[in-house]
Protein backbone atom coordinates (compact mmCIF):
# COMPACT_ATOMS: atom_id res chain seq x y z
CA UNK A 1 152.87 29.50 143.94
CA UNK A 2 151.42 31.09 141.12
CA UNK A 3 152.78 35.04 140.15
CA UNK A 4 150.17 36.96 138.67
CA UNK A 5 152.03 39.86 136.52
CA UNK A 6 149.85 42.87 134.85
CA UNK A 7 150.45 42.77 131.13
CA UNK A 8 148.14 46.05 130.66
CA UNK A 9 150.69 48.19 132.05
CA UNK A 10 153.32 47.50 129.12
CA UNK A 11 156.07 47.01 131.64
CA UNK A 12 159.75 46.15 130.47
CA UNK A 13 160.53 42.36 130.75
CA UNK A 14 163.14 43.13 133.19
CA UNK A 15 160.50 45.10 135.43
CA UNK A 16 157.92 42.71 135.25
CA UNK A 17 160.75 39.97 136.41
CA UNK A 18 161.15 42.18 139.53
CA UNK A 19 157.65 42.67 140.29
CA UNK A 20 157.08 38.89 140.01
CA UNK A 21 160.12 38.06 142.27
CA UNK A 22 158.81 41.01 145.16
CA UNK A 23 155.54 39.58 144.50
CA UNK A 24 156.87 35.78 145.32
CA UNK A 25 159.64 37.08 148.13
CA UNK A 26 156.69 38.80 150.05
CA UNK A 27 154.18 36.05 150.14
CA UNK A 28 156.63 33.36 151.22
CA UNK A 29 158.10 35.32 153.65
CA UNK A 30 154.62 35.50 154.76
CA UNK A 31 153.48 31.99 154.56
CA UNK A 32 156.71 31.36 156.51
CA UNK A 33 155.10 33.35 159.23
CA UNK A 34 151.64 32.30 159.10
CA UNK A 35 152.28 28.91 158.26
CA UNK A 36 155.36 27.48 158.48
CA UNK A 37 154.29 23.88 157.90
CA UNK A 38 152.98 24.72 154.07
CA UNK A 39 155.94 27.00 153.71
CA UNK A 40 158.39 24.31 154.55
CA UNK A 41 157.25 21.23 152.47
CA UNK A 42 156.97 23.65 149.81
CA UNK A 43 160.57 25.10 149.98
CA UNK A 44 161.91 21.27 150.29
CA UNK A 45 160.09 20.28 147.41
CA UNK A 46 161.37 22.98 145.17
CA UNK A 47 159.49 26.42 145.58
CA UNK A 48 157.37 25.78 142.94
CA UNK A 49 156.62 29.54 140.70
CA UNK A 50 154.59 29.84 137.59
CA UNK A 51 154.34 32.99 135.95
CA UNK A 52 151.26 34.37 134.61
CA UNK A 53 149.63 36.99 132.66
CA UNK A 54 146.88 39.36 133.78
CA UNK A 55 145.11 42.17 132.01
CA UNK A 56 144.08 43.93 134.71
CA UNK A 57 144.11 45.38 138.58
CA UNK A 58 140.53 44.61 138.23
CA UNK A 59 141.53 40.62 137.45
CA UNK A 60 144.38 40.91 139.66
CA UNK A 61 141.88 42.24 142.59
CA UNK A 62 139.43 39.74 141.82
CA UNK A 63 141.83 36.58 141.71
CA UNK A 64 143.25 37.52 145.11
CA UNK A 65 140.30 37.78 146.33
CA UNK A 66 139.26 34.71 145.48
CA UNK A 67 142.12 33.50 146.99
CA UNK A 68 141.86 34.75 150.25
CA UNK A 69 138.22 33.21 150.39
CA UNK A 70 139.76 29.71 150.04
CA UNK A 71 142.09 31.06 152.68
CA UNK A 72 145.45 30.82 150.44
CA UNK A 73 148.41 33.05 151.15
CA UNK A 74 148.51 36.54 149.08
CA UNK A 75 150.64 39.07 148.48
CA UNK A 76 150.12 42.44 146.33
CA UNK A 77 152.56 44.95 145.56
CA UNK A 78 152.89 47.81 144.88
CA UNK A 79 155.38 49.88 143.22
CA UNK A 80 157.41 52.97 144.64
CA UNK A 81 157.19 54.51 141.20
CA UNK A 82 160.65 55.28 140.77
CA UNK A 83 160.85 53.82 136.83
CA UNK A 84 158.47 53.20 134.76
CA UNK A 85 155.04 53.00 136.42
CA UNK A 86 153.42 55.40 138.73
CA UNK A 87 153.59 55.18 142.63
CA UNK A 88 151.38 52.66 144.13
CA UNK A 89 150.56 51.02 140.84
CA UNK A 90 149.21 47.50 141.27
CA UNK A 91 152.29 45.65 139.32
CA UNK A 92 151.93 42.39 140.48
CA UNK A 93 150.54 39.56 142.90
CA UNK A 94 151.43 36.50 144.37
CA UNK A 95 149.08 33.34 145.22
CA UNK A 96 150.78 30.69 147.60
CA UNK A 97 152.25 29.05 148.71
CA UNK A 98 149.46 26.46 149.34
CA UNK A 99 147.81 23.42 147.67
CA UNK A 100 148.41 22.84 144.15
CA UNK A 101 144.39 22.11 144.35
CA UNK A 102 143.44 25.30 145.88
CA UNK A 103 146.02 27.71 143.76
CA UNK A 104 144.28 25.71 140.61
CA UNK A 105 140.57 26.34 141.29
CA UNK A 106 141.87 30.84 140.86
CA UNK A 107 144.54 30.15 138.41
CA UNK A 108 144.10 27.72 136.46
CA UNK A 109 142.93 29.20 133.02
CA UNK A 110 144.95 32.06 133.43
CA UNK A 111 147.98 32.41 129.95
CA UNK A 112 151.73 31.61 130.63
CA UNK A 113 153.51 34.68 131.19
């Protein structure tokens, strides 16, 4: 699974952890839905997460959409605006899980967060 965190919006290290972890939460609960199978080998192998950075919603958009053509699982969210971004900001986004192949072909030359 590869966590795709905004770095434009200046958020707090502690807030971008959250967003990442709502970000991951949300699309394995929904690859455990949709399919169990992938969701399964890849909680017994370790839930595999990698952080990274994005400087955009625009890249964010784009890489999820990209995504969702190769028919990976997504997940976008966004916040309730309560702290330190406004509501409904685009904080975050989540790609798998899937195939390590699949994930790598939209993430793959994105920065380390």
């Amino acid at each position: 699974m590869s966590i795709l965190v905004r770095t434009d919006l200046k958020m707090s290290r502690g807030k971008m952890v959250a967003q990442g972890a709502h970000a991951a939460v949300g699309a394995a609960l929904i690859c455990k839905d949709q399919k169990p199978d992938i969701f399964n080998s890849w909680y017994a192998q370790g839930a595999a997460k990698i952080a990274l950075k994005v400087n955009s919603e625009t890249e964010m958009i784009e890489l999820v959409k990209k995504a969702d053509s190769l028919g990976l699982i997504t997940y976008i969210v966004e916040d309730m605006g309560l702290t330190e971004v406004p509501p409904g900001t685009k904080t975050a986004a989540a790609i798998g899980p899937g195939p390590e192949s699949k994930i790598d072909q939209v993430t793959g030359k994105l920065k380390l967060l």
